[in-house]
PDB file of N, CA and C in Angstrom:
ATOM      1  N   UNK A   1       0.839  -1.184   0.000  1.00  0.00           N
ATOM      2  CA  UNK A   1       0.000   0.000   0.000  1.00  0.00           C
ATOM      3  C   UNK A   1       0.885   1.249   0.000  1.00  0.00           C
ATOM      4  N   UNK A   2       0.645   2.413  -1.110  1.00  0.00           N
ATOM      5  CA  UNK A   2       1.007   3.507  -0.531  1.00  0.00           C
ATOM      6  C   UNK A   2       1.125   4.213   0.392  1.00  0.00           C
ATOM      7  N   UNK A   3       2.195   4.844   1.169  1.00  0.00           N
ATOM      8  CA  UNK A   3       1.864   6.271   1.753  1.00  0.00           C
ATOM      9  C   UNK A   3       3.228   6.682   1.342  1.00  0.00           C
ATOM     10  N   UNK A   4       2.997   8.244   1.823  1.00  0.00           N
ATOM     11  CA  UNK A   4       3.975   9.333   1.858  1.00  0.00           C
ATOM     12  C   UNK A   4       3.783  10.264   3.283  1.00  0.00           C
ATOM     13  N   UNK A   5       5.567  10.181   3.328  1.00  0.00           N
ATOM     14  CA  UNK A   5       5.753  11.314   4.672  1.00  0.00           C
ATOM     15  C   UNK A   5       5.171  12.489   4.883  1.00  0.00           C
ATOM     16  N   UNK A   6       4.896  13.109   3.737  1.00  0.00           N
ATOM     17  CA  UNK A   6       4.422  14.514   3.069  1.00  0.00           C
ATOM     18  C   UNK A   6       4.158  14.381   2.204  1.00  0.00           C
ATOM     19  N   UNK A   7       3.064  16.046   1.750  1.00  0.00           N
ATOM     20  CA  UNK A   7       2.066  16.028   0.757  1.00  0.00           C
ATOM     21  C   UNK A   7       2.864  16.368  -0.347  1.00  0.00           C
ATOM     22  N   UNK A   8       4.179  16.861  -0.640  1.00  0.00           N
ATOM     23  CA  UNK A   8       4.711  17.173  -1.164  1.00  0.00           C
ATOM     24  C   UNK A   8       5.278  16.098  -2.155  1.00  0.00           C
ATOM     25  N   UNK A   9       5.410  14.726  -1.140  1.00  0.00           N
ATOM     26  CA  UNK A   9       6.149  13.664  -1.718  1.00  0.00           C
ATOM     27  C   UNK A   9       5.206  12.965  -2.586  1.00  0.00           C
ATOM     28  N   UNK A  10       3.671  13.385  -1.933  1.00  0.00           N
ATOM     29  CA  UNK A  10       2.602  12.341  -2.245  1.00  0.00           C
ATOM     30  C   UNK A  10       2.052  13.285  -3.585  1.00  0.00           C
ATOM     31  N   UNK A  11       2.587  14.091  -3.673  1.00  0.00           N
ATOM     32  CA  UNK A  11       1.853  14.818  -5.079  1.00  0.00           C
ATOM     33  C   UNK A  11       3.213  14.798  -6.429  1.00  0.00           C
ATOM     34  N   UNK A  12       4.157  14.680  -6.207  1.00  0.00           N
ATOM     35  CA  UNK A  12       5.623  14.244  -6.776  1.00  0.00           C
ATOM     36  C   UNK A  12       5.044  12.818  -7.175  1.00  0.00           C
ATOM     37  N   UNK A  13       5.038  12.042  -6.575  1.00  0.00           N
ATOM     38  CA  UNK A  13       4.434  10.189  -7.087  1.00  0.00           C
ATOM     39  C   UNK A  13       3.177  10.592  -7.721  1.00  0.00           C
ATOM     40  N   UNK A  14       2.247  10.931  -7.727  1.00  0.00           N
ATOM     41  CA  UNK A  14       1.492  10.999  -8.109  1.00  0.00           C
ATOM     42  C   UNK A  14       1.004  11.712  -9.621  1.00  0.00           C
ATOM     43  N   UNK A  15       1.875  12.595  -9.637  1.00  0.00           N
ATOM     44  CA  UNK A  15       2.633  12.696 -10.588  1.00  0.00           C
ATOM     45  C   UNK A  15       3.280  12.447 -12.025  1.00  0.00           C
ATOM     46  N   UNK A  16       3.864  11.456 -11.194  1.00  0.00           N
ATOM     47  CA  UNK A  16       4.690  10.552 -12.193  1.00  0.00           C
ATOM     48  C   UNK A  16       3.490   9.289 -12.739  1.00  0.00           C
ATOM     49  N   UNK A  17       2.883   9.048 -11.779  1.00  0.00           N
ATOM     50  CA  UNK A  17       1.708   8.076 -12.215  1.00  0.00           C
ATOM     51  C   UNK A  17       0.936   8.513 -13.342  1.00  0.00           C
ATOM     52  N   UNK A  18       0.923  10.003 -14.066  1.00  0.00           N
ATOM     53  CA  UNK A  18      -0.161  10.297 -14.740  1.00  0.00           C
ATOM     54  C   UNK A  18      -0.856  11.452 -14.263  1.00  0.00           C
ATOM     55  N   UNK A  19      -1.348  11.549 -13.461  1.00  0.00           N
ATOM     56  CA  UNK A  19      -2.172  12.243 -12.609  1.00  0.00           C
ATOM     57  C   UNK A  19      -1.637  14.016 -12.415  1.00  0.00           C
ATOM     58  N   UNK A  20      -1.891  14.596 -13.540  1.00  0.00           N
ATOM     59  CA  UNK A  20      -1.525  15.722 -13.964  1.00  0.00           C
ATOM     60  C   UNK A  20      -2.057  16.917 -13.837  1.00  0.00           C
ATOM     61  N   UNK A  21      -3.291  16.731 -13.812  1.00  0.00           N
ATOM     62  CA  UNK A  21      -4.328  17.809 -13.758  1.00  0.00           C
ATOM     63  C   UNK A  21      -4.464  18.410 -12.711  1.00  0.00           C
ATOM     64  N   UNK A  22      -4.568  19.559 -12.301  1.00  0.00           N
ATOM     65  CA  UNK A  22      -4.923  20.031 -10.911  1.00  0.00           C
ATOM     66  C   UNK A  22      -6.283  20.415 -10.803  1.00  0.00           C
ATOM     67  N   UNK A  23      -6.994  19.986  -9.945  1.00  0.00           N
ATOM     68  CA  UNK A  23      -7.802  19.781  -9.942  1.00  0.00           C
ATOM     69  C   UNK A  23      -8.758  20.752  -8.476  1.00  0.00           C
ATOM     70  N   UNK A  24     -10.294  21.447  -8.844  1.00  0.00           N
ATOM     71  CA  UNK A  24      -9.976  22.498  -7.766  1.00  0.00           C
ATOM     72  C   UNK A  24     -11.451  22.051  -7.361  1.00  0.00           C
ATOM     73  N   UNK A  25     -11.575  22.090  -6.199  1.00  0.00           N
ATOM     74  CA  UNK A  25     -13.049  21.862  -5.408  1.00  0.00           C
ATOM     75  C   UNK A  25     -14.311  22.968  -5.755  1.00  0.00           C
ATOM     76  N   UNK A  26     -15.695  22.960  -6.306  1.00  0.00           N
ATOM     77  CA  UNK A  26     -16.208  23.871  -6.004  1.00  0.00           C
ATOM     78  C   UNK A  26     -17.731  23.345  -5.573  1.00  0.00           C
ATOM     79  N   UNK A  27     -18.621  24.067  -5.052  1.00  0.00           N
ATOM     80  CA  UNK A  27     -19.631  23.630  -4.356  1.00  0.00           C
ATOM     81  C   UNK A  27     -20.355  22.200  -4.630  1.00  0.00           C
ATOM     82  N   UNK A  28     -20.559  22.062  -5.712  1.00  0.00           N
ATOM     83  CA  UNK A  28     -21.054  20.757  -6.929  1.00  0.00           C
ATOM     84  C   UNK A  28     -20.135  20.102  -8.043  1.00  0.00           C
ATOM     85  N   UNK A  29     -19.244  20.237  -8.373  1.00  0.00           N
ATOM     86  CA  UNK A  29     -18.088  19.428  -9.193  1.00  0.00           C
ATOM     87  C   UNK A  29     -16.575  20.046  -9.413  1.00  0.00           C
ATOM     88  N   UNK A  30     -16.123  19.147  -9.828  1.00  0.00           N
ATOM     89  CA  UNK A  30     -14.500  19.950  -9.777  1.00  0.00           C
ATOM     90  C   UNK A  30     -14.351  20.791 -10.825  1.00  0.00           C
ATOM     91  N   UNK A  31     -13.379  21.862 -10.798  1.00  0.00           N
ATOM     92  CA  UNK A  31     -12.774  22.451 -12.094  1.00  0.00           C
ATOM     93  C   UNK A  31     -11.312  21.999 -12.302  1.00  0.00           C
ATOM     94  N   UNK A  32     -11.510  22.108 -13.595  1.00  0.00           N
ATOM     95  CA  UNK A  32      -9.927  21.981 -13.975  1.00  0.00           C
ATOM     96  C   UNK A  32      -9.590  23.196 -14.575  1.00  0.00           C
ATOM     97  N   UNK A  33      -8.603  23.749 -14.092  1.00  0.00           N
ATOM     98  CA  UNK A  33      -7.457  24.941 -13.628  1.00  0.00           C
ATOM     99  C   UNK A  33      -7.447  25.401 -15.442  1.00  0.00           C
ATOM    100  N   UNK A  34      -6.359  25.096 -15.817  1.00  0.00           N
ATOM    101  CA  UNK A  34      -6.414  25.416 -16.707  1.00  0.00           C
ATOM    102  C   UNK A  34      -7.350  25.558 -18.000  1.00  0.00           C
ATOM    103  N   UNK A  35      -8.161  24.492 -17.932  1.00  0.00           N
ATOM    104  CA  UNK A  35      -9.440  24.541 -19.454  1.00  0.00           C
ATOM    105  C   UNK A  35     -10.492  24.764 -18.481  1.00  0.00           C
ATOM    106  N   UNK A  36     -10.587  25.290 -17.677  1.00  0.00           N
ATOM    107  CA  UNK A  36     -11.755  25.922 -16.998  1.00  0.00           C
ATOM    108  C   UNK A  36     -12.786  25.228 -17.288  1.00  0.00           C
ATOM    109  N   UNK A  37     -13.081  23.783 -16.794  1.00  0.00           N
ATOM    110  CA  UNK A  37     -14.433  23.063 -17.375  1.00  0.00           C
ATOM    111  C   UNK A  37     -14.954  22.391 -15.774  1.00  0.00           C
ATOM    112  N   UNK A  38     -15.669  21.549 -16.045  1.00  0.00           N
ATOM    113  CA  UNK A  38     -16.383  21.408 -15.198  1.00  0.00           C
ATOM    114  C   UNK A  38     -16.427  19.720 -14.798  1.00  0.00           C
ATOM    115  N   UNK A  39     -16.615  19.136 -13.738  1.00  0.00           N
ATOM    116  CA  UNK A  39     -16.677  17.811 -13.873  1.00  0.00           C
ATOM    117  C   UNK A  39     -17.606  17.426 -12.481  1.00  0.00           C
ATOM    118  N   UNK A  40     -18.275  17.010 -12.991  1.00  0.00           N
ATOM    119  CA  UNK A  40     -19.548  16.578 -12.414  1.00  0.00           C
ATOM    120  C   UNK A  40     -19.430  14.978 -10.878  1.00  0.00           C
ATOM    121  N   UNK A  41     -19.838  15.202  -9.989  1.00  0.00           N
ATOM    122  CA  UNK A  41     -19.719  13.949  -9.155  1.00  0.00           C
ATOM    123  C   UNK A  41     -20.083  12.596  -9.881  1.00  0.00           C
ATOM    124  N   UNK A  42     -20.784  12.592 -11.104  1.00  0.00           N
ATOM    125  CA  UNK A  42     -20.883  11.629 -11.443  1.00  0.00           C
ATOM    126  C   UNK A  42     -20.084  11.073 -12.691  1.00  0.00           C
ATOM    127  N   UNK A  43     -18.962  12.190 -12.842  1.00  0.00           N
ATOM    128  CA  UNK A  43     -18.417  12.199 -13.982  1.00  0.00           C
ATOM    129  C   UNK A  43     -17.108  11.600 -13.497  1.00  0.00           C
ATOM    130  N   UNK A  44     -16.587  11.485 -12.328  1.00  0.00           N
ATOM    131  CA  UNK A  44     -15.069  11.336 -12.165  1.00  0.00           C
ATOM    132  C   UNK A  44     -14.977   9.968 -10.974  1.00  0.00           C
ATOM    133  N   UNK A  45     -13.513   9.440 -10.753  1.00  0.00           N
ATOM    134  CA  UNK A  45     -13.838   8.606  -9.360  1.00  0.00           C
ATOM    135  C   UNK A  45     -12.836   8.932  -8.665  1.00  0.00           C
ATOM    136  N   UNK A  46     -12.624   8.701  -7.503  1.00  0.00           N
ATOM    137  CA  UNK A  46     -11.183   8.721  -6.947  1.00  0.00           C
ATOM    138  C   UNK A  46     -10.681   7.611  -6.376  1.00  0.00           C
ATOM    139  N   UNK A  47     -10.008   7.299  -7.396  1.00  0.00           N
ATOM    140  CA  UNK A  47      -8.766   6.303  -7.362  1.00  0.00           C
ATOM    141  C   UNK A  47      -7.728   5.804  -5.771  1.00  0.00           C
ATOM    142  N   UNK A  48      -7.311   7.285  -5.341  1.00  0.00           N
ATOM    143  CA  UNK A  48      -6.256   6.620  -3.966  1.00  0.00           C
ATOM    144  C   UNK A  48      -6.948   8.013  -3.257  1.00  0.00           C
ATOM    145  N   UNK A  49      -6.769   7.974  -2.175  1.00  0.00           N
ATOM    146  CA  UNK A  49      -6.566   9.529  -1.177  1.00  0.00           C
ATOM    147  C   UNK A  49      -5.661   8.744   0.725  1.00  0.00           C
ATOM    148  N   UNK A  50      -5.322  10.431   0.154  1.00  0.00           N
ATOM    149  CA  UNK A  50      -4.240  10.157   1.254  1.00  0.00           C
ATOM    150  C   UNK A  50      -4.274  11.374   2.164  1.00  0.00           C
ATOM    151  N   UNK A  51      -4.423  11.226   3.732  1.00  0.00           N
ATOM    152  CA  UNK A  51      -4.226  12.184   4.677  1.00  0.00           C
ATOM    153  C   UNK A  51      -3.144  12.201   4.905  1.00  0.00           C
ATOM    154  N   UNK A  52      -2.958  13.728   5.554  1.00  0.00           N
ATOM    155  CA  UNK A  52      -1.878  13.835   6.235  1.00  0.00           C
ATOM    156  C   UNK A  52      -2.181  15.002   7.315  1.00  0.00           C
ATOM    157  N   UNK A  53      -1.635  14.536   8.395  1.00  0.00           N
ATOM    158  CA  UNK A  53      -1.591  15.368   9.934  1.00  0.00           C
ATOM    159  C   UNK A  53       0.107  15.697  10.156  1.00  0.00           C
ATOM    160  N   UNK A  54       0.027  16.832   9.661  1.00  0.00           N
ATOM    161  CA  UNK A  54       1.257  17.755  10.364  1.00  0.00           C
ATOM    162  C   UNK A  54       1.040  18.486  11.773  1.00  0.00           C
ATOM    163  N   UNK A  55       1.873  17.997  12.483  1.00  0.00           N
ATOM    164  CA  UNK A  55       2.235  18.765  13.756  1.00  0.00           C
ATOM    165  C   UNK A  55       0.776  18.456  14.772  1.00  0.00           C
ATOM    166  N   UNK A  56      -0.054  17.896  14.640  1.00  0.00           N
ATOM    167  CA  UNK A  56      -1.484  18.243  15.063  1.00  0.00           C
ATOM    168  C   UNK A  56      -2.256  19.611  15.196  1.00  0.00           C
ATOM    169  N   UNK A  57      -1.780  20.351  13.969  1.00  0.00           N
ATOM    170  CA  UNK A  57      -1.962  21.877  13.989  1.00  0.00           C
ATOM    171  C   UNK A  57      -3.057  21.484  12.730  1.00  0.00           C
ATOM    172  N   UNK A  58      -4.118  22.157  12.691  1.00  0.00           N
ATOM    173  CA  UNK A  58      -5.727  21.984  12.250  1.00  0.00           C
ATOM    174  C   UNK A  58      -4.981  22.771  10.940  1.00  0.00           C
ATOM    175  N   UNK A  59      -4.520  23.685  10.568  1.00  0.00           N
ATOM    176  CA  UNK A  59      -4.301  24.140   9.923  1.00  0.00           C
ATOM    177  C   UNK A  59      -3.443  23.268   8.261  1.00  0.00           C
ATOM    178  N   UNK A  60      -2.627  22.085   9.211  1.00  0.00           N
ATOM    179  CA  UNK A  60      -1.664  21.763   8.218  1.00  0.00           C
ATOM    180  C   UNK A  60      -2.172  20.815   7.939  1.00  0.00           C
ATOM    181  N   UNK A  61      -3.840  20.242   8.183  1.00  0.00           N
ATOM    182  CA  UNK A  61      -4.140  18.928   8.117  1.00  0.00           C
ATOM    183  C   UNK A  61      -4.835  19.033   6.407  1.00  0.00           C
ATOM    184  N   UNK A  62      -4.508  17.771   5.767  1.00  0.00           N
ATOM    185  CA  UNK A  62      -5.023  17.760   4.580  1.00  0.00           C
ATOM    186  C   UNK A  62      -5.425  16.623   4.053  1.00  0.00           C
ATOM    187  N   UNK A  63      -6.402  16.347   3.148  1.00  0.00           N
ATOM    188  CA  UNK A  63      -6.234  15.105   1.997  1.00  0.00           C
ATOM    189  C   UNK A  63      -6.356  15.106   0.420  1.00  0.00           C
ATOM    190  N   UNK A  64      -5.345  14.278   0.085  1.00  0.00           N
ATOM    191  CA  UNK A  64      -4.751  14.347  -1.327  1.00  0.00           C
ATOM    192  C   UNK A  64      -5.549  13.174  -1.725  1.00  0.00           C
ATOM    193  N   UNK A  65      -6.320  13.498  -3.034  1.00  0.00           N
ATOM    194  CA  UNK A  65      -7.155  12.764  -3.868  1.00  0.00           C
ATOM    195  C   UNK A  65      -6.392  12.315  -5.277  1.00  0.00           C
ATOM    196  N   UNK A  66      -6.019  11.450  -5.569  1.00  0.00           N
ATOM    197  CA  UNK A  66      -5.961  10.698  -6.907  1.00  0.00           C
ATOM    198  C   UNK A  66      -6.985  10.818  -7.836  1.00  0.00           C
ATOM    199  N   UNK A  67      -7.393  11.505  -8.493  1.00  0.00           N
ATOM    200  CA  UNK A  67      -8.647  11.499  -9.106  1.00  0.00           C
ATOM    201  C   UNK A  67      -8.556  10.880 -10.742  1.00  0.00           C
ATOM    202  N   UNK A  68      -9.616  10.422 -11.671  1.00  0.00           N
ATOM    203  CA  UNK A  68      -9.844  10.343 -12.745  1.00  0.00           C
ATOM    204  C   UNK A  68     -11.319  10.296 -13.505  1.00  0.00           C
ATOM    205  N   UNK A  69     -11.201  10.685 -14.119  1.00  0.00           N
ATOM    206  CA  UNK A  69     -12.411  11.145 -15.206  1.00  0.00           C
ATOM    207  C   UNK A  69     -12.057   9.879 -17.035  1.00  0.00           C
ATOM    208  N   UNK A  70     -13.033   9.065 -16.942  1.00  0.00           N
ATOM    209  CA  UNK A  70     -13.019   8.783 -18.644  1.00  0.00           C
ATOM    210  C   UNK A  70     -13.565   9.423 -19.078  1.00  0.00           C
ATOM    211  N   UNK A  71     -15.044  10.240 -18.951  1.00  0.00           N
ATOM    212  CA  UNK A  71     -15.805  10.901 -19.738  1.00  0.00           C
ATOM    213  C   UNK A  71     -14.985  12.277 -20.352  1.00  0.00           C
ATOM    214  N   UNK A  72     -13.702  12.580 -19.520  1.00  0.00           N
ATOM    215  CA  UNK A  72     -13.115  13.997 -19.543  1.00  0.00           C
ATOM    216  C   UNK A  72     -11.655  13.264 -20.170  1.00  0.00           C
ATOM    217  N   UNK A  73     -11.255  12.028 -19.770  1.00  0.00           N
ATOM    218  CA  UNK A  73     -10.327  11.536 -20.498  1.00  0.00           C
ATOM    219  C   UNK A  73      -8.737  12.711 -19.501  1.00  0.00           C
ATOM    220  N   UNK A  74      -9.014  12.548 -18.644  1.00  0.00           N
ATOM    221  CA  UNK A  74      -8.306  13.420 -17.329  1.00  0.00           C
ATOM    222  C   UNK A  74      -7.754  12.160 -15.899  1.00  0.00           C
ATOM    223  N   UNK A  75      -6.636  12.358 -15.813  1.00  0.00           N
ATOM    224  CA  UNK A  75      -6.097  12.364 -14.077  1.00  0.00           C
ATOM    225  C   UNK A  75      -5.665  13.343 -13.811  1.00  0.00           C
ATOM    226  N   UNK A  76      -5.834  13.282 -12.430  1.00  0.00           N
ATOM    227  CA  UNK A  76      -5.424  14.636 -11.666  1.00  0.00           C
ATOM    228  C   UNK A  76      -5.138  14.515 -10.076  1.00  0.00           C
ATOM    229  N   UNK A  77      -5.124  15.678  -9.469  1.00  0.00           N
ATOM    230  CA  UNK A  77      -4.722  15.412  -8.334  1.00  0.00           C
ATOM    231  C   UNK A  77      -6.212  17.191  -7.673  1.00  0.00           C
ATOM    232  N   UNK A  78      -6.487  16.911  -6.281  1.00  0.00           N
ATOM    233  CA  UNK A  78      -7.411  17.786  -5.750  1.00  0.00           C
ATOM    234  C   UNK A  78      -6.905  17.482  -4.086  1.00  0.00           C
ATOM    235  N   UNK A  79      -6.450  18.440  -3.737  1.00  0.00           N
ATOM    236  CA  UNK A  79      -5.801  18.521  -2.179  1.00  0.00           C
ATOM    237  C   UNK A  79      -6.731  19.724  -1.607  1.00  0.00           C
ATOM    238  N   UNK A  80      -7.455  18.782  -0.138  1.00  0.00           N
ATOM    239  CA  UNK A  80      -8.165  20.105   0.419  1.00  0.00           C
ATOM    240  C   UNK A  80      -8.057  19.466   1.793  1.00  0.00           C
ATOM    241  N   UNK A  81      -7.957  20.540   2.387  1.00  0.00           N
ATOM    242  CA  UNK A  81      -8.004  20.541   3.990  1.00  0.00           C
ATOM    243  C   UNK A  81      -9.221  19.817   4.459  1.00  0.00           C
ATOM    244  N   UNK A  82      -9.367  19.391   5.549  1.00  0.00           N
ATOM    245  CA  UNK A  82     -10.297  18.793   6.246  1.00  0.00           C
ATOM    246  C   UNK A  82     -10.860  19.255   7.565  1.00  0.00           C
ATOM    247  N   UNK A  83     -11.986  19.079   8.361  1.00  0.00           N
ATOM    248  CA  UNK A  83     -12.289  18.915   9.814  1.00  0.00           C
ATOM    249  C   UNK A  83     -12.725  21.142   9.119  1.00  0.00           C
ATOM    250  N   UNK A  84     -12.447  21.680  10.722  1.00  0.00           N
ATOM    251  CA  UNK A  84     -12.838  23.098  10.262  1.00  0.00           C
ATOM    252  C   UNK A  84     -12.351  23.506   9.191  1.00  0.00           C
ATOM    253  N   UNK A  85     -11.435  23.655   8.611  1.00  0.00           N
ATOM    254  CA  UNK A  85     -10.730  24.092   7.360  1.00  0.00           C
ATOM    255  C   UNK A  85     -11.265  23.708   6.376  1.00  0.00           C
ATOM    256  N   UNK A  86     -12.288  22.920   6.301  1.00  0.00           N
ATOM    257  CA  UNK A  86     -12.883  21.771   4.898  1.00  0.00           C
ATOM    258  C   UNK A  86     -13.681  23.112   3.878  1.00  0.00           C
ATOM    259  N   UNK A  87     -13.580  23.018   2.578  1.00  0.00           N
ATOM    260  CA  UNK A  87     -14.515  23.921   1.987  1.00  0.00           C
ATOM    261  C   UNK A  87     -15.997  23.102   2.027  1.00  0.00           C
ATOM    262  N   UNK A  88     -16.760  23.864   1.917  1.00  0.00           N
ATOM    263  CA  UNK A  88     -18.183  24.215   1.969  1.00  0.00           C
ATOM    264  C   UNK A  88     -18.748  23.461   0.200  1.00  0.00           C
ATOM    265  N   UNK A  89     -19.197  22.021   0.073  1.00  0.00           N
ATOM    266  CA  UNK A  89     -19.351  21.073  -0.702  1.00  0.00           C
ATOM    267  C   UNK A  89     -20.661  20.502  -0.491  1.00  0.00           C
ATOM    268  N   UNK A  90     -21.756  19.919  -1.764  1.00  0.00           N
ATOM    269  CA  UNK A  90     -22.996  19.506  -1.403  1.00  0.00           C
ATOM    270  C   UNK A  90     -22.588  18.407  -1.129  1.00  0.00           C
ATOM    271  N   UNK A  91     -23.805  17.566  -0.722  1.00  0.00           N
ATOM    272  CA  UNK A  91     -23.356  16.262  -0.137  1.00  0.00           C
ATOM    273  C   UNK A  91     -23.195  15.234  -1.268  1.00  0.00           C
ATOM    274  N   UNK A  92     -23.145  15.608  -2.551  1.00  0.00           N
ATOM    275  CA  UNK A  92     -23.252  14.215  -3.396  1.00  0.00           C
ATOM    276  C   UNK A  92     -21.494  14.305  -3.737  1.00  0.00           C
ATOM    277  N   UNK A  93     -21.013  15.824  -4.039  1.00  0.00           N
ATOM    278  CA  UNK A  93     -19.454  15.682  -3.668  1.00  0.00           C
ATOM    279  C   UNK A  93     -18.736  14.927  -2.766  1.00  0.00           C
ATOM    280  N   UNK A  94     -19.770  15.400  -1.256  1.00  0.00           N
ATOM    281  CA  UNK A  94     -19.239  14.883   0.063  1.00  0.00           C
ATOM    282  C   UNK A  94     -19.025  13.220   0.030  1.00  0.00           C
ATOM    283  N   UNK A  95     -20.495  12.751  -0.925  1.00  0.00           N
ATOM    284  CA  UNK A  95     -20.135  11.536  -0.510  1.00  0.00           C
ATOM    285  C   UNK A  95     -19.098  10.872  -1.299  1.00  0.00           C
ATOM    286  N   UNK A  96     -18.735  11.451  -2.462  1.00  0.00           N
ATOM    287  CA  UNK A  96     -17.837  10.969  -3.404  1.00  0.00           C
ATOM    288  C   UNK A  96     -16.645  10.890  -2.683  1.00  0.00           C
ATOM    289  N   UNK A  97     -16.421  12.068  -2.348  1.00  0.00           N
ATOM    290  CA  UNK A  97     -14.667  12.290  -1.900  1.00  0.00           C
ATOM    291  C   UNK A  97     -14.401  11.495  -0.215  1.00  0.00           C
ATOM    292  N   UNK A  98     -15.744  10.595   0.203  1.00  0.00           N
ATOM    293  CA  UNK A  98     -15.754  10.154   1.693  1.00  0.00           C
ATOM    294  C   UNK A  98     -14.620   8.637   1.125  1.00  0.00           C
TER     295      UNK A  98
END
């Protein structure tokens, strides 16, 4: 099984796997950064995700998503904080990224 020490290491492998796209959270589906499009909860899956707890400081806590899309013909990667820090997501996101 994977892990990484850091998110840094875990987005470097991930990386190299393919997983290119950056990928950005918004209320109902992801965007992708650069072609500004849209991808739907029912459009993508996620493949691996990985936490990480730095320091036990709420701030540095995060999880890194492996993501992929066939319909978009896309991997990528989508890193968002968790617990208070979490962005504000409907629940059909929520349940995707659980």
């Amino acid at each position: 099984m994977e892990a990484y020490e850091t998110l840094t290491e875990g987005i470097n492998a991930l990386r190299k796997q393919g997983y290119t796209e950056d990928f950005n959270l918004k209320y109902n589906c992801l965007i992708c950064g650069e072609d500004d499009y849209e991808i739907l909860h029912d459009q993508f899956q996620v493949d691996k995700s990985f936490r990480f707890d730095v320091d036990e400081d709420p701030s540095d806590q995060a999880v890194l998503y492996a993501i992929s899309s066939e319909d978009h013909q896309r991997k990528g990667i989508l890193v968002n904080s968790y617990g208070i820090y979490s962005d504000p997501i409907a629940n059909e996101m929520l349940d995707k990224l659980k």
